[in-house]
C-alpha atoms as a PDB file:
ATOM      1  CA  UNK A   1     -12.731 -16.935  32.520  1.00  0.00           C
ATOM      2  CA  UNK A   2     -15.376 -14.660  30.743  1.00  0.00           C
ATOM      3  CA  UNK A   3     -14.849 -14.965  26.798  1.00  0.00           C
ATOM      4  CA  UNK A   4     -16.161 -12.892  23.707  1.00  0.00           C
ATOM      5  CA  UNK A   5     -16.243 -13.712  20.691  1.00  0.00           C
ATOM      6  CA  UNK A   6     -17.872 -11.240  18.549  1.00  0.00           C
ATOM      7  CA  UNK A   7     -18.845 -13.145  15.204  1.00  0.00           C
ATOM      8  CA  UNK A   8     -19.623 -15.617  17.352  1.00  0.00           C
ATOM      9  CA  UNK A   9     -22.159 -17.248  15.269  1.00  0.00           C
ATOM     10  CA  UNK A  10     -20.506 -17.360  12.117  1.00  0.00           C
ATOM     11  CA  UNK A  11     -17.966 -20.450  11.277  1.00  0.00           C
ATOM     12  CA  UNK A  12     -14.712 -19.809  13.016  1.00  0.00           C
ATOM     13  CA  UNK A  13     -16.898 -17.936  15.857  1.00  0.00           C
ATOM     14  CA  UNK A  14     -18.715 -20.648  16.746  1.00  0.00           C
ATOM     15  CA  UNK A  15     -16.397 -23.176  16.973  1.00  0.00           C
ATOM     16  CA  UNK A  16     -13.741 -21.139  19.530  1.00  0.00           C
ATOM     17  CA  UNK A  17     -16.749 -20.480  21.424  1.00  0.00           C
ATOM     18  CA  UNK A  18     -17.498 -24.208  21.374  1.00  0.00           C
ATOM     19  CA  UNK A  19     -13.645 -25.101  22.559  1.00  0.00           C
ATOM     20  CA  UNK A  20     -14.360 -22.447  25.552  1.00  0.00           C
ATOM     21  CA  UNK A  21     -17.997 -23.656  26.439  1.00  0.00           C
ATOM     22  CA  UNK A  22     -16.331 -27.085  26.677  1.00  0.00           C
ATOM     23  CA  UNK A  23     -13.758 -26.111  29.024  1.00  0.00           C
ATOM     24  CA  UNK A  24     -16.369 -24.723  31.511  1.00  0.00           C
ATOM     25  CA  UNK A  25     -15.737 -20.734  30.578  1.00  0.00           C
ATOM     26  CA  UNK A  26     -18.078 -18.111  30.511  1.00  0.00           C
ATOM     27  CA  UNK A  27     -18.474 -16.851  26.780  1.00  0.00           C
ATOM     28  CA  UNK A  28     -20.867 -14.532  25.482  1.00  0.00           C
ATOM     29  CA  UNK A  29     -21.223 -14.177  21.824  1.00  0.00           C
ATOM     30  CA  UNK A  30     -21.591 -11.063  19.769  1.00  0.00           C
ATOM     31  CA  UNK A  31     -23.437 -11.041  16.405  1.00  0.00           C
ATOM     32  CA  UNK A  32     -25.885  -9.538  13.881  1.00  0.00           C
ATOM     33  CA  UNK A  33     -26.799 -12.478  12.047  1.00  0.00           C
ATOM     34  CA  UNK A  34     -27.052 -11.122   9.013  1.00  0.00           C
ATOM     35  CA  UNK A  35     -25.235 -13.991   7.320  1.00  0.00           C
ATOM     36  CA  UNK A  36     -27.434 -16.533   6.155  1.00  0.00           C
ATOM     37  CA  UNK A  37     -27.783 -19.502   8.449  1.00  0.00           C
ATOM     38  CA  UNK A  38     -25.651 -18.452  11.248  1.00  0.00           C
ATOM     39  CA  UNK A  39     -28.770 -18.404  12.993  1.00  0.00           C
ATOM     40  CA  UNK A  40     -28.322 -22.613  13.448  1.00  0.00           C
ATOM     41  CA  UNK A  41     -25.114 -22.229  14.471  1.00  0.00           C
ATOM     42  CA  UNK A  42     -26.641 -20.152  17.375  1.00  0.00           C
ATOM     43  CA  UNK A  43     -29.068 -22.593  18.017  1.00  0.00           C
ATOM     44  CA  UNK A  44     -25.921 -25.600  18.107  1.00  0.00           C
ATOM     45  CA  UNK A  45     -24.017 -23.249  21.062  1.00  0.00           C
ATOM     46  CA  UNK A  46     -27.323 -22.901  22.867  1.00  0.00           C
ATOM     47  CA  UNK A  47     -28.300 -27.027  22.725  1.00  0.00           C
ATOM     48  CA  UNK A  48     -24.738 -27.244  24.060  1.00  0.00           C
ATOM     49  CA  UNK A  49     -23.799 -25.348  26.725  1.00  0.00           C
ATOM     50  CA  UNK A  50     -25.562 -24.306  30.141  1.00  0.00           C
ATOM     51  CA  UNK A  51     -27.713 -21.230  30.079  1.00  0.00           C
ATOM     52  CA  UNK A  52     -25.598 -19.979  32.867  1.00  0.00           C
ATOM     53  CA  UNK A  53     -21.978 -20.220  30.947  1.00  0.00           C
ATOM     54  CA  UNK A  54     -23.809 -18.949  27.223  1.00  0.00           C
ATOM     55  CA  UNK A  55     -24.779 -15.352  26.393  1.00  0.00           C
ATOM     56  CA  UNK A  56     -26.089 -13.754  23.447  1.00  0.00           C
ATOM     57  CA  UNK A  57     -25.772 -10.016  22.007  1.00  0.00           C
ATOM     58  CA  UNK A  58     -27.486  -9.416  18.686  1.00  0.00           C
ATOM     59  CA  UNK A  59     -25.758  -6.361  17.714  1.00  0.00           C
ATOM     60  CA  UNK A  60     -23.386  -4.952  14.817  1.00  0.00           C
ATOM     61  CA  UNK A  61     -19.254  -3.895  15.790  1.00  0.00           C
ATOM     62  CA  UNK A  62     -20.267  -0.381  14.092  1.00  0.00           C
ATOM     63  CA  UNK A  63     -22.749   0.017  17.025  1.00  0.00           C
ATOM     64  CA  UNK A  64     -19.754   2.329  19.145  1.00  0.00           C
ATOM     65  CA  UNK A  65     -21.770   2.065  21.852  1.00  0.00           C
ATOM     66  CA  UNK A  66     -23.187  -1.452  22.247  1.00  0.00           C
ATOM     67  CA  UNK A  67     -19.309  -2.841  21.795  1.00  0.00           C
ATOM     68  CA  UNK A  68     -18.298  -0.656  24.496  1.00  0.00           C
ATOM     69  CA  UNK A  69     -20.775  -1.961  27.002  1.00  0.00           C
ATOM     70  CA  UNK A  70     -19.817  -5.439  26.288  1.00  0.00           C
ATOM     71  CA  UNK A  71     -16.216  -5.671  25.107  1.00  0.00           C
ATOM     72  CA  UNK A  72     -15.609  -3.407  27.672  1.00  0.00           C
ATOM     73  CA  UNK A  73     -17.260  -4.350  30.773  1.00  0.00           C
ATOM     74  CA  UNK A  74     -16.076  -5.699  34.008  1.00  0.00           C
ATOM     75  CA  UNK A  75     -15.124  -9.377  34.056  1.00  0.00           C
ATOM     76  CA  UNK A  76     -14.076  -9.654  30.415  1.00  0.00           C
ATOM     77  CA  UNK A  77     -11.030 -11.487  30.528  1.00  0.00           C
ATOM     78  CA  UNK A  78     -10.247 -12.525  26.613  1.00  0.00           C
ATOM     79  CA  UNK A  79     -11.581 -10.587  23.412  1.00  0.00           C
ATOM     80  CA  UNK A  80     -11.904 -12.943  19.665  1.00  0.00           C
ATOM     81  CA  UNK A  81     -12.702 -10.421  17.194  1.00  0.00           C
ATOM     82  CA  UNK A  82     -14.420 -12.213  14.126  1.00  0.00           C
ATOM     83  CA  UNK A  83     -16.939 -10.132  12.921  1.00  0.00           C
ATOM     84  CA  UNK A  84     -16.627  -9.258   9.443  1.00  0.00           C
ATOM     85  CA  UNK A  85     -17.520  -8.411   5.814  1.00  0.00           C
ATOM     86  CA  UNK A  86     -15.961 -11.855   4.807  1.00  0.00           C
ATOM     87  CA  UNK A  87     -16.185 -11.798   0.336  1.00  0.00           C
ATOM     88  CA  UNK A  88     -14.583  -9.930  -1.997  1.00  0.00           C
ATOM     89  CA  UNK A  89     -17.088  -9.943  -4.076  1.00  0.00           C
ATOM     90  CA  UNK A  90     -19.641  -8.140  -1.454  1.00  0.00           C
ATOM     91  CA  UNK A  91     -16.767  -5.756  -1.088  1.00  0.00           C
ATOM     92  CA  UNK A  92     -16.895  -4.615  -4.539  1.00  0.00           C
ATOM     93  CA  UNK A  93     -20.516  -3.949  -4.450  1.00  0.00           C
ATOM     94  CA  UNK A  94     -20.715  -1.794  -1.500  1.00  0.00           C
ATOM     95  CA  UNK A  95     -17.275  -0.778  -0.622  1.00  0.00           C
ATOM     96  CA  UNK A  96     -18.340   1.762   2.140  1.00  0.00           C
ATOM     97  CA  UNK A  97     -20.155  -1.206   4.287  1.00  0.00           C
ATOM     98  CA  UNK A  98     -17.134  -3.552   3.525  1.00  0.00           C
ATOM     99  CA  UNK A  99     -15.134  -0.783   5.546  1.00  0.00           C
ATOM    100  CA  UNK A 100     -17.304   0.275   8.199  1.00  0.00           C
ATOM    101  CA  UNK A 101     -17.658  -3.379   9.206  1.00  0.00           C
ATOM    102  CA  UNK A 102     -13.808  -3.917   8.956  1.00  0.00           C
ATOM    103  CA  UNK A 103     -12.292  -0.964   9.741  1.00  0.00           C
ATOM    104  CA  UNK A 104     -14.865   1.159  11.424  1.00  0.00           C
ATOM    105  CA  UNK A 105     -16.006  -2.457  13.550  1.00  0.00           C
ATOM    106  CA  UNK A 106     -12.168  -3.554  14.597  1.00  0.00           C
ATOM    107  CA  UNK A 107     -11.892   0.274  15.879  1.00  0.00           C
ATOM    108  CA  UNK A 108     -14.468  -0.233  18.313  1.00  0.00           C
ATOM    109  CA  UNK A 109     -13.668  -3.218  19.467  1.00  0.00           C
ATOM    110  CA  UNK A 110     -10.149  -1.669  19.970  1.00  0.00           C
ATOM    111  CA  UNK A 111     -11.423   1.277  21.456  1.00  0.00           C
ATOM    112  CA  UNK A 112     -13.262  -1.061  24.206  1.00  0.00           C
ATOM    113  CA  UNK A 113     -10.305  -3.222  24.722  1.00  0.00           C
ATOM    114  CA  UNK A 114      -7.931  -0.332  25.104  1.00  0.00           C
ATOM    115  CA  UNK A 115     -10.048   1.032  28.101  1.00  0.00           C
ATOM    116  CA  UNK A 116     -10.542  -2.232  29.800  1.00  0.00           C
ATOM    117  CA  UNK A 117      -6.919  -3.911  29.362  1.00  0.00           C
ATOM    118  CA  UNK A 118      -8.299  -6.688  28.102  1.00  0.00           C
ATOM    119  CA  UNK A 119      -6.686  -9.267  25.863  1.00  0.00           C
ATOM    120  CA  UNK A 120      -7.794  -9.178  21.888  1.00  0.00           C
ATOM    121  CA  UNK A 121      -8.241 -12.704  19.959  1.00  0.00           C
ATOM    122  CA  UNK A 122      -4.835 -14.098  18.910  1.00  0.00           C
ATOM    123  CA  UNK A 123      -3.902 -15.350  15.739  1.00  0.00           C
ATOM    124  CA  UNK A 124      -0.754 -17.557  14.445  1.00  0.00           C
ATOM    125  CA  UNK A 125      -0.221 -20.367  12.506  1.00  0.00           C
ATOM    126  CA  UNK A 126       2.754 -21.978  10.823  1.00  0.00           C
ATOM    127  CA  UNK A 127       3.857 -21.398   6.971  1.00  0.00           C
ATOM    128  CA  UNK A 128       3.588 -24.379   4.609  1.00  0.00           C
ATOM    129  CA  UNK A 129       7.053 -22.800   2.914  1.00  0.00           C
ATOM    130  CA  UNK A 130       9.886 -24.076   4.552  1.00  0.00           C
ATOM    131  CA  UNK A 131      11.666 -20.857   3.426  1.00  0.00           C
ATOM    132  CA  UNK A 132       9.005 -18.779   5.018  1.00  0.00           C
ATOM    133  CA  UNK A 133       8.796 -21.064   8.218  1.00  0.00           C
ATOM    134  CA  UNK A 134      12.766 -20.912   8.456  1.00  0.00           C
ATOM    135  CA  UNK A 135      13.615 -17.473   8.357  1.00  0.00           C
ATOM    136  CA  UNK A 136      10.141 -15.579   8.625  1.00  0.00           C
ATOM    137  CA  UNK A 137       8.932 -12.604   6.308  1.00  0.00           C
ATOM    138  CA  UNK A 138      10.983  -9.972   6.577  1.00  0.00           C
ATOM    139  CA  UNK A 139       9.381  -6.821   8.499  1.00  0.00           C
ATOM    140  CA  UNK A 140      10.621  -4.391   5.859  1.00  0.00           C
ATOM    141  CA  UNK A 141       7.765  -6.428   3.630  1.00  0.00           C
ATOM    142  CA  UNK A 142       5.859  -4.391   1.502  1.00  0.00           C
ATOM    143  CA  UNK A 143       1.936  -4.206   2.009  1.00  0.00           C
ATOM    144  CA  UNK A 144       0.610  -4.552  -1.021  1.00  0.00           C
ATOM    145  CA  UNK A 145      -3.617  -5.021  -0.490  1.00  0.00           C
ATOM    146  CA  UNK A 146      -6.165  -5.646  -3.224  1.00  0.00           C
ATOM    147  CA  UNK A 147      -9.778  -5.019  -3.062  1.00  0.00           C
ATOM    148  CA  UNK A 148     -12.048  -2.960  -1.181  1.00  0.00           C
ATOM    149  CA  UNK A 149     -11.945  -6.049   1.503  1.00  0.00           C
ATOM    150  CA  UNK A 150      -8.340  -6.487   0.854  1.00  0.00           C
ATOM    151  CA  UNK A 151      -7.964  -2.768   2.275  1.00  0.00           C
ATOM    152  CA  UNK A 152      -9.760  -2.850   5.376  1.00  0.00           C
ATOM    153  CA  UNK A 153      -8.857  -6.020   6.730  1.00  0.00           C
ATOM    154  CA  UNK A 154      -5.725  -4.559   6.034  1.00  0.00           C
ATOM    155  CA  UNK A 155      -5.858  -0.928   7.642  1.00  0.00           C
ATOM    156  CA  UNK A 156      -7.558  -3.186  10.842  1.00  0.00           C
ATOM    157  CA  UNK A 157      -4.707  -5.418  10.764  1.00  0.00           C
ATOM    158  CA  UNK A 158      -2.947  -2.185  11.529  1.00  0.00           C
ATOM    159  CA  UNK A 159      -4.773  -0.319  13.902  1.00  0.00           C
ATOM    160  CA  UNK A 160      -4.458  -3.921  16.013  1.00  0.00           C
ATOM    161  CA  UNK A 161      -0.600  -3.456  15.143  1.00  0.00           C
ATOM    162  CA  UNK A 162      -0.423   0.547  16.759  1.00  0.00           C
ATOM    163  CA  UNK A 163      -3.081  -0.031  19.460  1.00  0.00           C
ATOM    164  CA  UNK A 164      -0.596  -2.427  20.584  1.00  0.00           C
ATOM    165  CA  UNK A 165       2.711  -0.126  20.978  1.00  0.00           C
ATOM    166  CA  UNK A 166       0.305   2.877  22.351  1.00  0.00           C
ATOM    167  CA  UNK A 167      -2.020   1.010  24.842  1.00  0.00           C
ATOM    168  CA  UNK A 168       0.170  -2.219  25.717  1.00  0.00           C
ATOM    169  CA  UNK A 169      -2.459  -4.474  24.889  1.00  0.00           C
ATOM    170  CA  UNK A 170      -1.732  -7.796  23.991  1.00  0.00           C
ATOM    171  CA  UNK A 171      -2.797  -8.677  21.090  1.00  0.00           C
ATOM    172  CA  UNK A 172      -1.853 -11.381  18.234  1.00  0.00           C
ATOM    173  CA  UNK A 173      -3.393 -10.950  14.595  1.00  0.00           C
ATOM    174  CA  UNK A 174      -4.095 -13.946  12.483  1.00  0.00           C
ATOM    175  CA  UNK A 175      -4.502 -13.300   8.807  1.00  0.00           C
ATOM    176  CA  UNK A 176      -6.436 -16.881   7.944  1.00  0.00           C
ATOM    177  CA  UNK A 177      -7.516 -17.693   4.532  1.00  0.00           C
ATOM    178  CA  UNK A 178      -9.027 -21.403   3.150  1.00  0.00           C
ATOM    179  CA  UNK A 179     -10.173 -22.263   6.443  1.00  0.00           C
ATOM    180  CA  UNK A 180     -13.106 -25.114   6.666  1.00  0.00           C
ATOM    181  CA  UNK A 181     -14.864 -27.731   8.652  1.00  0.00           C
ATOM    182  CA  UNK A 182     -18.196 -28.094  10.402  1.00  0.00           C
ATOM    183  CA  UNK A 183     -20.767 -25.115  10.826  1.00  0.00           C
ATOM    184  CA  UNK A 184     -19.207 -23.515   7.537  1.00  0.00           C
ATOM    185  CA  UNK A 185     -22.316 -22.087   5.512  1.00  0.00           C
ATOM    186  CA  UNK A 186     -19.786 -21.599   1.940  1.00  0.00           C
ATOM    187  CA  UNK A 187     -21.009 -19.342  -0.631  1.00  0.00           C
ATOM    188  CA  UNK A 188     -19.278 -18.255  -3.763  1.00  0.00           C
ATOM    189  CA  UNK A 189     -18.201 -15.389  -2.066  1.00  0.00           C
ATOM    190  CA  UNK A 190     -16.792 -16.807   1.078  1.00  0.00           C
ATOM    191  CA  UNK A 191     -15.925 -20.057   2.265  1.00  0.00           C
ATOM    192  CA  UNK A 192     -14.886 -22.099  -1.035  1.00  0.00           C
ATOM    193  CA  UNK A 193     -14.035 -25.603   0.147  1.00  0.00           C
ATOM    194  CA  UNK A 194     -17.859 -25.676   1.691  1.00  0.00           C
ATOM    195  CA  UNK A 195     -19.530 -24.501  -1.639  1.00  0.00           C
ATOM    196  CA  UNK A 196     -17.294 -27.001  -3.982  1.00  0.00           C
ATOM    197  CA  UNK A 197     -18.448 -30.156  -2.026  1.00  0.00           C
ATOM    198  CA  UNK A 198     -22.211 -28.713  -1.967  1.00  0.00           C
ATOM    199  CA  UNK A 199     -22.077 -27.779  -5.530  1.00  0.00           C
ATOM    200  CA  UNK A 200     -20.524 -30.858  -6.638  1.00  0.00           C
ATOM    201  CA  UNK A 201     -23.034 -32.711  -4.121  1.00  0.00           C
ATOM    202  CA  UNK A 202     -25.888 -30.800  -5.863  1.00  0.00           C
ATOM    203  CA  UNK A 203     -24.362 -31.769  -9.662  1.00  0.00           C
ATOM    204  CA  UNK A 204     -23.920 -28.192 -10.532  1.00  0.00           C
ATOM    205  CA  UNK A 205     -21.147 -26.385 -12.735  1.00  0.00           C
ATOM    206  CA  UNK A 206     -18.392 -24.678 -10.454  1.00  0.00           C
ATOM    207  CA  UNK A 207     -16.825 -21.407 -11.307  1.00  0.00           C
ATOM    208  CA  UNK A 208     -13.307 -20.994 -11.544  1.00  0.00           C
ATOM    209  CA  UNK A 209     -12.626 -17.278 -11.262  1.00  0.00           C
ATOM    210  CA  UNK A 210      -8.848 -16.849 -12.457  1.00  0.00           C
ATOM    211  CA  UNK A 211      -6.196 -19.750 -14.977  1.00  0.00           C
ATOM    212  CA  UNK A 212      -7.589 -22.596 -12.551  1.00  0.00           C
ATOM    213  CA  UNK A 213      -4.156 -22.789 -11.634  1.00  0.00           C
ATOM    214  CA  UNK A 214      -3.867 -21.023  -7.834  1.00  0.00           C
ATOM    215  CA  UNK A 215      -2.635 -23.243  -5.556  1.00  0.00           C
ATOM    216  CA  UNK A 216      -3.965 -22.761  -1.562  1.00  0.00           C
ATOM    217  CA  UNK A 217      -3.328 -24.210   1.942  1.00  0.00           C
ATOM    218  CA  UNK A 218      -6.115 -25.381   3.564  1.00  0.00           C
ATOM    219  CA  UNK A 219      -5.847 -25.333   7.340  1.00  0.00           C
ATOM    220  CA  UNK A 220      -9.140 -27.593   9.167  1.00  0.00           C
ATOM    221  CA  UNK A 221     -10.980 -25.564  11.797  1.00  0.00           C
ATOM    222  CA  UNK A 222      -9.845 -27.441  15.160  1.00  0.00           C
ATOM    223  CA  UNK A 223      -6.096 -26.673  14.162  1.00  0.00           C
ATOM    224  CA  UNK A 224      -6.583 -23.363  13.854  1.00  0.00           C
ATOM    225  CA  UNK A 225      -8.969 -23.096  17.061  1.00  0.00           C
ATOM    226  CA  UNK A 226      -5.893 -25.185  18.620  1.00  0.00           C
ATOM    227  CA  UNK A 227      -3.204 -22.519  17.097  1.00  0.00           C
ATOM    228  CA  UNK A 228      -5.619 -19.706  19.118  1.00  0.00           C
ATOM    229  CA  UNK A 229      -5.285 -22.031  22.260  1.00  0.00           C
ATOM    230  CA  UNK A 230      -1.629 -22.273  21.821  1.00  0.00           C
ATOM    231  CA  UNK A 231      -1.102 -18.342  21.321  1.00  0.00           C
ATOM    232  CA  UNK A 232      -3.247 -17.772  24.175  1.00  0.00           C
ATOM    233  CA  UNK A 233      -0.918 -20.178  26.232  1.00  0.00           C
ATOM    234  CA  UNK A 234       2.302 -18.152  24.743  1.00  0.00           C
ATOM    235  CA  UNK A 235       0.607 -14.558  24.865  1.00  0.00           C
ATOM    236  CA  UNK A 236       3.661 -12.589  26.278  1.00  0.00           C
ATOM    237  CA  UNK A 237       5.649 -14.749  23.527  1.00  0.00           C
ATOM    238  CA  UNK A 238       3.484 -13.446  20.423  1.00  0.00           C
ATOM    239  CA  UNK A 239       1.497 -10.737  21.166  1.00  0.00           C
ATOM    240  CA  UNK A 240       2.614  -7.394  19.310  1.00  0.00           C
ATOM    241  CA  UNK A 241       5.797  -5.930  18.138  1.00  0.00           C
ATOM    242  CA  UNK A 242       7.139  -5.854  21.199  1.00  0.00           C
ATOM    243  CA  UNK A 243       8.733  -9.137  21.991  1.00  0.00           C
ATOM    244  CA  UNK A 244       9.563  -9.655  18.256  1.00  0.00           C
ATOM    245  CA  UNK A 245      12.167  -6.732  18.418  1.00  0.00           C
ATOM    246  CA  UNK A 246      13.084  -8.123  21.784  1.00  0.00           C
ATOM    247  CA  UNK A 247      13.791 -11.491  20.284  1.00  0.00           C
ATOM    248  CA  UNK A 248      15.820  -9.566  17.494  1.00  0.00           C
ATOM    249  CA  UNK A 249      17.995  -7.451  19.689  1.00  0.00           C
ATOM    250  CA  UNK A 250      18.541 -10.975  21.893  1.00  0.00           C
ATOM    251  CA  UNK A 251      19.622 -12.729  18.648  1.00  0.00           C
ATOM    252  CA  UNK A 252      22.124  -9.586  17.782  1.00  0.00           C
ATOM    253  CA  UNK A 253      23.226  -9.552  21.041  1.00  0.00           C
ATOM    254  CA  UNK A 254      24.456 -13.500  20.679  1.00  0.00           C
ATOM    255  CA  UNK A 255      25.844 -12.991  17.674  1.00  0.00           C
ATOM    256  CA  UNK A 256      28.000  -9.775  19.153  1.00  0.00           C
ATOM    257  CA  UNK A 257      28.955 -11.798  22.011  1.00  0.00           C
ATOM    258  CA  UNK A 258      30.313 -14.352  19.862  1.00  0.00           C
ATOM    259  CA  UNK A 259      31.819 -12.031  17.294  1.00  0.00           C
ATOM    260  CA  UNK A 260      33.939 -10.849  20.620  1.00  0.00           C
ATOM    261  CA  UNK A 261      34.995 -14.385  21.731  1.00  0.00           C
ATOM    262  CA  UNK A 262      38.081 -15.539  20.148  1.00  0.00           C
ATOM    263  CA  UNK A 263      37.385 -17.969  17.210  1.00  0.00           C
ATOM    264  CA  UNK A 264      38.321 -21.675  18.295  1.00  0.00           C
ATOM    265  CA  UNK A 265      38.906 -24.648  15.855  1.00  0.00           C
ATOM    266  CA  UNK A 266      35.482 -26.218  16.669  1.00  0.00           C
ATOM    267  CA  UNK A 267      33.435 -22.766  16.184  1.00  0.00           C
ATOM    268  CA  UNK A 268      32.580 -21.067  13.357  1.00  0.00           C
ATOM    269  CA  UNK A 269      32.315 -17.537  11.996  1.00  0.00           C
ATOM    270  CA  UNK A 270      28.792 -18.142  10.332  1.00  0.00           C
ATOM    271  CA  UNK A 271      27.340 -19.869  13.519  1.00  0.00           C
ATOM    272  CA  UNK A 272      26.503 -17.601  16.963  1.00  0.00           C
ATOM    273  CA  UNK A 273      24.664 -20.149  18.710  1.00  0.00           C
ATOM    274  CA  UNK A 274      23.104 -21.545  16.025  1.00  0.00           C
ATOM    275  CA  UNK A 275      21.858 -18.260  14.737  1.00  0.00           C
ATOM    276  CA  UNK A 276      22.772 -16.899  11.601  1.00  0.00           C
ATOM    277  CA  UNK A 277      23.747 -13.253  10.746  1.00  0.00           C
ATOM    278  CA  UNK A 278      20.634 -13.518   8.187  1.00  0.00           C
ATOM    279  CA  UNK A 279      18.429 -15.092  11.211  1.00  0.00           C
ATOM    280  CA  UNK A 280      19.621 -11.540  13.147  1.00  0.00           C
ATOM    281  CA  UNK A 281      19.085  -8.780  10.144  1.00  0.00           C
ATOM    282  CA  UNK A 282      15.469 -10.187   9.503  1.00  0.00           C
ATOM    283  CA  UNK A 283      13.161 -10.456  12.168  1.00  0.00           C
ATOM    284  CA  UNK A 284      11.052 -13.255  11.833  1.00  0.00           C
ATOM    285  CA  UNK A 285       7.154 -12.068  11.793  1.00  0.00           C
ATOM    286  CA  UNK A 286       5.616 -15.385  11.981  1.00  0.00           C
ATOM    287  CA  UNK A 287       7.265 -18.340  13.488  1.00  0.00           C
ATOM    288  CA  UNK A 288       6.728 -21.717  14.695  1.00  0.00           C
ATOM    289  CA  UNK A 289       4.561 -22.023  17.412  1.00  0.00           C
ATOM    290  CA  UNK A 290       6.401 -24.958  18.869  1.00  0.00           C
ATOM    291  CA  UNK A 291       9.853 -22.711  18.673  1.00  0.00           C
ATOM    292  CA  UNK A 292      11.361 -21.791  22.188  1.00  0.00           C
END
């Protein structure tokens, strides 16, 4: 299988390319380096893996032209998209670059994917509230984004979301946050858990932006390269909007079937199936991966 992982250098990048190098896949990675230090993460892949099975683009997603010619060329059977503006903060500063990189990047990775049929990184993972994890966020969900960064992450999250229904692709978004582990270069900006232990390592003040009171889930790299693995596995399951209505018109359909069965002693009028007329009205946008 012939991999890309654009961001491949940076933290999450490296490591799925790392899980695919292992497994004896051809992956080429796709990055501008620009971050600081993502540079030895490069150097890790290439000490790793066998010239043959490891290639390297230095380019940037808003180069239309350079994604095209490889996101979309022959042989490209799976598409991570992970390059980013990653911080707030950067966001702030220089709003247009935040959204060419975001917006104007995912678009042309889309745009290459949607002329090859290829398959676009997944993205899933379970929610620590057992409310959330039971019954799912409900689609009619407002989007409410903050930020510069919080808006084009956002309007890609979309476009992945349309190009979907209009193209057929395949595709499975993951909106991580507090992710960590090795090959994690943590800044202020970006990648928190990283810059608290070298700060603290260093005996220097932290800042606490906000009360000091948010609370965050913190999900280790390898679980959430496994969760990729996993969605991969389960693509026709996840991917798009597609198979989530599907699942909701199955679920109505149950729950008709049993609201036209006479009611026995041993069944009852909340239960279809084990599916509740509150499972049916809300259709579950992120569920457990383990759930058949």
């Amino acid at each position: 299988m012939h991999v890309i992982v654009t961001g491949g250098a940076g933290f999450i990048g490296s490591n799925v390319a790392a899980e695919f190098l292992r497994d004896g896949h051809d992956v080429t990675v796709f990055d501008s380096l620009t971050r600081p230090g993502v540079e030895r993460n490069l150097e890790w892949l290439e000490s790793r893996a066998p010239t043959a099975k490891l290639r390297f683009v230095h380019g940037d997603v808003r180069d239309a032209d350079l994604v095209r010619s490889v996101v979309g060329a022959r042989g490209v059977d799976l598409v991570f998209h992970f390059a980013a503006q990653t911080a707030v903060t950067t966001s702030l500063v220089a709003p247009r670059d935040d959204l060419e990189v975001n917006l104007l990047g995912t678009h042309n990775v889309l745009e290459a994917v949607a002329h090859r049929q290829a398959t676009e990184g997944p993205t899933r993972y379970r929610f620590a509230d057992p409310d959330v994890e039971s019954h799912g966020i409900d689609e009619r969900e407002p989007l409410d984004f903050h930020s510069p960064y919080g808006c084009s992450k956002g309007a890609a999250d979309q476009y992945v979301h349309d190009y979907a229904r209009i193209y057929g692709l395949r595709t499975v978004v993951f909106r991580m946050s507090c992710i960590y582990g090795p090959r994690q270069f943590g800044t202020e900006d970006q990648g928190w858990v990283a810059h608290f232990m070298l700060t603290a390592a260093a005996g220097r003040p932290l800042t606490i932006y906000g009360n000091g009171k948010q609370v965050r889930d913190l999900l280790f790299v390898d679980d959430l390269v496994d969760a990729y693995l996993a969605a991969i596995d389960r693509i026709d399951d996840v991917a798009g909007a597609e198979s989530l209505q599907r699942k909701l018109w199955t679920r109505l359909e149950r729950v008709r079937r049993a609201m036209l069965t006479p009611a026995t002693p041993s069944a009852s009028t909340h239960d279809a199936g084990g599916v509740t007329l509150n499972d049916c009205i809300c259709a579950a946008k992120v569920e457990s991966l383990n759930e058949g």
